[in-house]
Protein backbone atom coordinates (compact mmCIF):
# COMPACT_ATOMS: atom_id res chain seq x y z
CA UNK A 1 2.09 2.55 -5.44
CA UNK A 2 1.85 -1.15 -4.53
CA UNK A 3 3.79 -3.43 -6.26
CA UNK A 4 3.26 -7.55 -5.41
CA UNK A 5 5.58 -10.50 -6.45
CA UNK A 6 4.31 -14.06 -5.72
CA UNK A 7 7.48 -15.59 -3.94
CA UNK A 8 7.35 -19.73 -3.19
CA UNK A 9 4.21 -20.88 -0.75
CA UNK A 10 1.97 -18.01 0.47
CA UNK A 11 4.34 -15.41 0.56
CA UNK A 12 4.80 -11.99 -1.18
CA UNK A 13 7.10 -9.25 -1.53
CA UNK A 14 5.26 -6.09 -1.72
CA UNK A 15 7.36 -2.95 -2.57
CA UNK A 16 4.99 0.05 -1.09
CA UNK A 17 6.49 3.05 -3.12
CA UNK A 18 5.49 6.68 -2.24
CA UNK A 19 6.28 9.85 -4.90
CA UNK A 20 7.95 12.77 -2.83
CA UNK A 21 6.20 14.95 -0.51
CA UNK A 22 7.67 18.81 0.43
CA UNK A 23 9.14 19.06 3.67
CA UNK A 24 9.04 15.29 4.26
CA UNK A 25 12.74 14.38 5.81
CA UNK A 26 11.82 10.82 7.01
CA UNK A 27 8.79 8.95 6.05
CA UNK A 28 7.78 5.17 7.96
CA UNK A 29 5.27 2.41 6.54
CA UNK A 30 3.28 1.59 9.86
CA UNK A 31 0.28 -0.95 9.45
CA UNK A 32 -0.87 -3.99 10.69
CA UNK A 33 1.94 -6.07 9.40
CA UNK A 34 4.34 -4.17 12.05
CA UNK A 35 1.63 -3.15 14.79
CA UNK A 36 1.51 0.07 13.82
CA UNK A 37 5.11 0.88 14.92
CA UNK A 38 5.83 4.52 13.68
CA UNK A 39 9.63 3.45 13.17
CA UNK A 40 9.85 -0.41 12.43
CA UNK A 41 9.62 0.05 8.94
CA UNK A 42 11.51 3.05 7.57
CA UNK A 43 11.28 3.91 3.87
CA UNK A 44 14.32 4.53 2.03
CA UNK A 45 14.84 7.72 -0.05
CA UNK A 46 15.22 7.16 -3.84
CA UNK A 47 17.36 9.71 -5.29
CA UNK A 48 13.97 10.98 -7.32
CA UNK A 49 13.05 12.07 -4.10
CA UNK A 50 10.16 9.11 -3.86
CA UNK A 51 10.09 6.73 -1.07
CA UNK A 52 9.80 2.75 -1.45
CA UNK A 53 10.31 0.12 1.12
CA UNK A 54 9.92 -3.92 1.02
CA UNK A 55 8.42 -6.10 2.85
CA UNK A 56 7.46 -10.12 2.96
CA UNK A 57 3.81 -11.04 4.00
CA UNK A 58 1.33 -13.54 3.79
CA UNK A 59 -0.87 -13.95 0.85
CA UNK A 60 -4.70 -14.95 1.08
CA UNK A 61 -5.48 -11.79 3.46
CA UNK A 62 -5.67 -7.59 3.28
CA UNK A 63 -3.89 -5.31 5.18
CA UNK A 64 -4.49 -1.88 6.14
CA UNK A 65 -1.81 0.58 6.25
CA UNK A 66 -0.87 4.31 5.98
CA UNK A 67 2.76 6.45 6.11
CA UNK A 68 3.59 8.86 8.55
CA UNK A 69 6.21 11.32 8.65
CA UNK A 70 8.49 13.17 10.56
CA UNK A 71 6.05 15.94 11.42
CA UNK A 72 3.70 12.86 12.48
CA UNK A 73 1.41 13.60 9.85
CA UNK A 74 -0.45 10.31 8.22
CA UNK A 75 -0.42 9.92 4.27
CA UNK A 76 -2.66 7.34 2.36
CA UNK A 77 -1.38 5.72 -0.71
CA UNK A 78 -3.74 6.93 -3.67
CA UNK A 79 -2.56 3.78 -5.51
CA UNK A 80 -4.01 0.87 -2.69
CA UNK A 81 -6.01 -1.64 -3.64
CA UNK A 82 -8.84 -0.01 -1.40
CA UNK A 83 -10.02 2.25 0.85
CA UNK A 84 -11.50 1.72 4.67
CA UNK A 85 -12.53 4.25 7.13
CA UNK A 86 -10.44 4.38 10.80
CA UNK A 87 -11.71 5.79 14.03
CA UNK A 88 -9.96 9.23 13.55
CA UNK A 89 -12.52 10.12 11.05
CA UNK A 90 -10.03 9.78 8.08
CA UNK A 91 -9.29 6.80 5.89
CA UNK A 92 -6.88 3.98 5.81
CA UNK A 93 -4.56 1.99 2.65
CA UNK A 94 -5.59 -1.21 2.13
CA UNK A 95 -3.05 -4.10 0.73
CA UNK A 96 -5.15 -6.95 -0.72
CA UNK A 97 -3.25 -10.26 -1.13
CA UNK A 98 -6.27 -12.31 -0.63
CA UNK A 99 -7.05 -11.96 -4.15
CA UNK A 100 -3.46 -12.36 -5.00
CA UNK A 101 -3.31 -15.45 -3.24
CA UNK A 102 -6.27 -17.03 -6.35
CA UNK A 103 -3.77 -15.90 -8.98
CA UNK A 104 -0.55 -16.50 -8.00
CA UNK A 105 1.88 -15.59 -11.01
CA UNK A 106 -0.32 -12.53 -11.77
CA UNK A 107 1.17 -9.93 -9.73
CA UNK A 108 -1.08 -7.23 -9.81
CA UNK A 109 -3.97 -9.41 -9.35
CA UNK A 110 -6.69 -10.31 -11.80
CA UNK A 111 -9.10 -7.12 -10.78
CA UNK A 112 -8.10 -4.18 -8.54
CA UNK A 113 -10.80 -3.56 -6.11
CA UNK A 114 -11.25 0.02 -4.92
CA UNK A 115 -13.08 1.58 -2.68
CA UNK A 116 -14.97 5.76 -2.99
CA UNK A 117 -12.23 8.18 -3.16
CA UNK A 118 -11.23 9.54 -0.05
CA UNK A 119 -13.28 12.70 1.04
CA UNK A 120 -11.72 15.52 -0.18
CA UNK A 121 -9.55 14.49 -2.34
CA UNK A 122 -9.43 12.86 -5.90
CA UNK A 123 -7.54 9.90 -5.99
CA UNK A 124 -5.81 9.14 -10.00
CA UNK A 125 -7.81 5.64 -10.96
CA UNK A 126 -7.21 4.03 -14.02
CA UNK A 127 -9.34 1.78 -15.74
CA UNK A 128 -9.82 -1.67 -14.06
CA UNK A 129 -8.08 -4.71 -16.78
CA UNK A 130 -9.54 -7.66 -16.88
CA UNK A 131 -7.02 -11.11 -17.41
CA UNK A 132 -8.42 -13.33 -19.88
CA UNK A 133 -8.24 -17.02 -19.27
């Protein structure tokens, strides 16, 4: 789950929050915010057992992202704001603050764009809201 909060100029904090997953001891955000770097951004443990870390970035642009774990297997987050195929043949997480960046006090954006559901698997979508005004 993505969670965005318009902080002053063209920043945000996005909280990326994960629900637990079996076995998992350790779990990293890696995207192109951090290079990719399997252990820049560790998540922290919540004591439901999900996972959630912070970060500050830029509005007006998208990121792609995934989590890996300490078995170096990847995980998508079934809650982004879209989908884009990588050149493993699987999919990435996409962040999209370029939207955000149009309706700055809103801060889950005024529609959530989503790309097909990954192959295989059937991401939970709920209905796309519409802000009036």
């Amino acid at each position: 789950m993505l969670h965005k909060k318009a902080l002053g100029g063209k920043k945000f904090q996005v909280t990326f929050t994960m629900p637990s997953i079996e076995g998992v001891e350790t779990l990293h955000l890696c995207g192109e915010f951090n290079g990719w770097s399997d252990t820049a951004t560790p998540m922290r443990r919540e004591p439901d057992g999900s996972w959630t870390a912070s970060l500050v970035l830029e509005g007006g642009k998208s990121y792609v992202f995934r989590y890996r774990d300490n078995h170096q297997s990847w995980h998508n987050d079934w809650s982004a704001d879209a989908y884009v195929p990588n050149q493993f043949g699987s999919e990435n997480s996409v962040l999209d603050l370029a939207a955000q960046e149009a309706s700055r006090g809103d801060s889950q954006g005024r529609e959530r764009r989503r790309g097909p559901a990954p192959r295989g698997k059937q991401a939970a979508r709920s209905p796309q809201r519409r802000r009036k005004g």
